[in-house]
Protein backbone atom coordinates (compact mmCIF):
# COMPACT_ATOMS: atom_id res chain seq x y z
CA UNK A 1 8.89 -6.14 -86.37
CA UNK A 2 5.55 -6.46 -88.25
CA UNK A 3 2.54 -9.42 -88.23
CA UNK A 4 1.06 -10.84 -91.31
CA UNK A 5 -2.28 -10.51 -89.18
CA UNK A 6 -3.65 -12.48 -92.19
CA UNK A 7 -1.50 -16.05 -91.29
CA UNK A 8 -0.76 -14.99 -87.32
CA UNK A 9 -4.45 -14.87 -86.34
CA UNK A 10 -5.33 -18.43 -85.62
CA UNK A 11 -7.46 -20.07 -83.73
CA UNK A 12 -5.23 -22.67 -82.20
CA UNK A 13 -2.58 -21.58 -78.94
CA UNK A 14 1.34 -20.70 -81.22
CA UNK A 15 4.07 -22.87 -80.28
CA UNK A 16 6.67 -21.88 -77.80
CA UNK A 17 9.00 -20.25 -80.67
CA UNK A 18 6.71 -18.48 -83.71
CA UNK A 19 8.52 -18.78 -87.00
CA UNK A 20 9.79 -15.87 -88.60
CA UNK A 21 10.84 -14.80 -91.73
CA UNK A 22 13.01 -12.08 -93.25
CA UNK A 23 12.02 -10.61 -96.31
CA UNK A 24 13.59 -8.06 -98.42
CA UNK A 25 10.87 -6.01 -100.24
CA UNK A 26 11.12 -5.43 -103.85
CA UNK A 27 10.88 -1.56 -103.72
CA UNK A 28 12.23 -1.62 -100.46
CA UNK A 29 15.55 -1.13 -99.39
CA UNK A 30 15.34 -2.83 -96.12
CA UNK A 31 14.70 -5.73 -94.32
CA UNK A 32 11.20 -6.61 -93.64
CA UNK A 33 10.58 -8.74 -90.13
CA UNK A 34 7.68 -10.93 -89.69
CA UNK A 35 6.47 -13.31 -87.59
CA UNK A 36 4.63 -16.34 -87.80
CA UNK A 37 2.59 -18.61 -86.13
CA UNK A 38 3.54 -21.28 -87.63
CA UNK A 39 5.98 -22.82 -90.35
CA UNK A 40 3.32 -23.46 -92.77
CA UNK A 41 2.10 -19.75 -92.16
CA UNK A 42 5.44 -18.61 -93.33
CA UNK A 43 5.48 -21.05 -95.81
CA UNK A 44 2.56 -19.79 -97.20
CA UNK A 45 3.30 -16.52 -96.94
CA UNK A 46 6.54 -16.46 -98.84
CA UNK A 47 4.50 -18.31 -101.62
CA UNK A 48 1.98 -15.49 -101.55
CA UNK A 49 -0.87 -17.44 -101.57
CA UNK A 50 -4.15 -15.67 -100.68
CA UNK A 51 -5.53 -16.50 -96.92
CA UNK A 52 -9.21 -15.72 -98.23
CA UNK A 53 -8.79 -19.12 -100.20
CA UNK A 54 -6.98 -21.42 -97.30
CA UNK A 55 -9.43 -22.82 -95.33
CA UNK A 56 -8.06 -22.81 -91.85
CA UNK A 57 -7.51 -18.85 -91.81
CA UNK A 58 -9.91 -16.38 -89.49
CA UNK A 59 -10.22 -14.63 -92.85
CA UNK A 60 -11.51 -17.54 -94.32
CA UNK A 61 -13.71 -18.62 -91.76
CA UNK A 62 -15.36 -15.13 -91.22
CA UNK A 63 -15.51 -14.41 -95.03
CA UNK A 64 -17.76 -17.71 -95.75
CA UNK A 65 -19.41 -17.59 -91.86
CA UNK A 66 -17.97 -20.52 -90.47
CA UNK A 67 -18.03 -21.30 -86.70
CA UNK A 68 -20.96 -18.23 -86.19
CA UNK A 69 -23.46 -18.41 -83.48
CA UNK A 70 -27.15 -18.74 -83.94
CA UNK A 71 -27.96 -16.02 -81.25
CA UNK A 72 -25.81 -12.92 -83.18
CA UNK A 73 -29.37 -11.82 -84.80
CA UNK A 74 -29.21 -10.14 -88.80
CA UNK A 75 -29.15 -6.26 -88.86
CA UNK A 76 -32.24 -4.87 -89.84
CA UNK A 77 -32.06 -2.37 -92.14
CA UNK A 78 -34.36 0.83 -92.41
CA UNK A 79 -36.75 1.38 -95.47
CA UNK A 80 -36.20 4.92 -96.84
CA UNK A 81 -39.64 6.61 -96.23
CA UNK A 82 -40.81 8.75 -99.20
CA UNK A 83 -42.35 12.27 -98.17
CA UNK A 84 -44.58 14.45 -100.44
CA UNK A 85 -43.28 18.05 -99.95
CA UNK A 86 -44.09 21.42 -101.47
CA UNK A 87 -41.67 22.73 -104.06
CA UNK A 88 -40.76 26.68 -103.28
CA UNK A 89 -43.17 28.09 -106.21
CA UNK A 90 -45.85 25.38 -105.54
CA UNK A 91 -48.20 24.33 -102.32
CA UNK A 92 -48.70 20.26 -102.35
CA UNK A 93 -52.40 20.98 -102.64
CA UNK A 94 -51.41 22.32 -106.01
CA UNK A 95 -49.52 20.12 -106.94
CA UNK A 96 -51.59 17.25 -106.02
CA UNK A 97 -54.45 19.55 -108.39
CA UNK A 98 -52.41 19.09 -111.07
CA UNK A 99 -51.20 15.55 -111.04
CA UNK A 100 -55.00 14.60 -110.56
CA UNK A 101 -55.91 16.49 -113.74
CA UNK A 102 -57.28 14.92 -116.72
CA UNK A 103 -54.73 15.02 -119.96
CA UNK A 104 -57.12 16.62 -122.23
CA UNK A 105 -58.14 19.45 -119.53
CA UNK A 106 -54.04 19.89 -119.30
CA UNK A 107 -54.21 20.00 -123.02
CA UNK A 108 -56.91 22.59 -123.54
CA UNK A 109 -55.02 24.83 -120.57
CA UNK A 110 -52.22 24.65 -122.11
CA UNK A 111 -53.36 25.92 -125.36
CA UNK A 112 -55.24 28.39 -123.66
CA UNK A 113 -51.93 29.45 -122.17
CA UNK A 114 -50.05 29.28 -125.66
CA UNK A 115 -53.27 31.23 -127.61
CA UNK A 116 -53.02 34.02 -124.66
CA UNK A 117 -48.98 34.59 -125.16
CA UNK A 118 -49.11 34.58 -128.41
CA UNK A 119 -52.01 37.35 -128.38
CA UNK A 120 -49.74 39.37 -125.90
CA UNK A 121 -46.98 38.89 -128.52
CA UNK A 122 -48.81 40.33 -131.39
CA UNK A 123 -50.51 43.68 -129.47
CA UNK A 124 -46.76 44.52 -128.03
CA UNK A 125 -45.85 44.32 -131.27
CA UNK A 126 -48.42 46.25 -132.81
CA UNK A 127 -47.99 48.89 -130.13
CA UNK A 128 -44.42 49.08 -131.02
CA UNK A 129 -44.98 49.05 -134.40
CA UNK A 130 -47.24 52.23 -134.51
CA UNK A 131 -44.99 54.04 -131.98
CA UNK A 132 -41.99 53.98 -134.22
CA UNK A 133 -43.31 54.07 -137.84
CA UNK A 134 -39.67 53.54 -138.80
CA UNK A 135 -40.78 51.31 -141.92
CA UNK A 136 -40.95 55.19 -144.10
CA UNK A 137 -37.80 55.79 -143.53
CA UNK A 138 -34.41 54.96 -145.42
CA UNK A 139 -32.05 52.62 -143.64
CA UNK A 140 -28.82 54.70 -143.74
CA UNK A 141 -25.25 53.10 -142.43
CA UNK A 142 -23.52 55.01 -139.64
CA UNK A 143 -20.27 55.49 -142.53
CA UNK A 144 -23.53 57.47 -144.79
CA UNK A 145 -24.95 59.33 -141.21
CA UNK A 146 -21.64 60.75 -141.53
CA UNK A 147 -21.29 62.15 -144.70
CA UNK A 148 -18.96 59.41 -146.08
CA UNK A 149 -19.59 58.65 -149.51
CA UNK A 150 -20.97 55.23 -150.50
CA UNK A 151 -19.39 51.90 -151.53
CA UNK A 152 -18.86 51.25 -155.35
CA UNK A 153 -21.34 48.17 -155.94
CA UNK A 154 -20.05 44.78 -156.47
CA UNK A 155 -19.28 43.70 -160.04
CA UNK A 156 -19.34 39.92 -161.12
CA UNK A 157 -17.21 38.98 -164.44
C-alpha cells in the first residue's frame, strides 16, 4: 500500500474511512494501492492534476509561504572572501610589483627582454655556424653515401 504524500498530507483531521483507489500503472503489470484522505484527493489524483497548483495542498501552501511564522528568521548567507595568494613561481610582493607597474615601463622591459633573446639567438647561431662550416661541402643523399648511382633528372614534354 503506497500514499500520494502529495494529496494525503493535509492540514485538516481524515475522516474515519480514507478513500482509496486502485490503479493499474501503464508500464506496470500490477495493481497500484493508494490511499486518500479524501474523495476529492482521489478525485484529483486520478485526474492528474498537479498539487503545486491546488490551493489547499501543504505543497501549495509551503511552495508560495502561506501560513509561515514571523519568528522563523531568513538564512544568512556567507560572502565568499577573496584572498591574495602567491602563485608557486611568484612571491605576492612580486606580484603586487608588477601589477603596480606603469604600461610603458612593462613595455620597454619587455622589449628589453625580446632585444636580449633575440641577441642570444644570433651568437648560438653564429657559434654553431663557425663550428661546423658545413656550408663548403656538397649535400650528398644517403642512396649517393653509398655508392648508388644517381636519379635520371625529370623531363617535362
Amino acid at each position: 500500500m503506497r500514499f500520494a504524500p502529495s494529496l494525503v498530507t493535509r492540514s485538516t483531521l481524515p475522516r474515519e474511512r480514507p478513500t482509496s483507489v486502485l490503479i493499474l500503472g501503464k508500464y506496470l503489470p500490477f495493481f497500484v494501492h493508494f490511499r486518500f484522505i479524501s474523495g476529492k484527493a482521489a478525485s484529483y489524483f486520478i485526474q492528474r492534476l498537479n498539487p503545486r497548483k491546488i490551493k489547499w495542498t501543504v505543497i501549495y501552501r509551503r511552495l508560495n509561504k502561506k501560513g509561515m511564522t514571523e519568528e522563523a528568521a531568513k538564512k544568512r548567507s556567507r560572502r565568499t572572501v577573496k584572498h591574495e595568494r602567491a602563485v608557486v613561481g611568484a612571491s605576492w610582493d612580486a606580484i603586487r610589483a608588477k601589477r603596480n607597474q606603469k604600461p610603458d615601463a612593462r613595455a620597454a622591459a619587455r622589449q628589453a627582454a625580446i632585444s636580449k633573446s633575440k641577441d642570444a639567438k644570433k651568437a648560438a647561431a653564429a657559434a654553431k655556424k663557425a663550428a661546423n662550416p658545413a656550408g663548403s661541402q656538397a649535400k650528398v643523399s644517403k642512396q649517393g653515401a653509398k655508392g648508388f648511382a644517381p636519379k635520371a633528372a625529370a623531363t617535362s614534354r
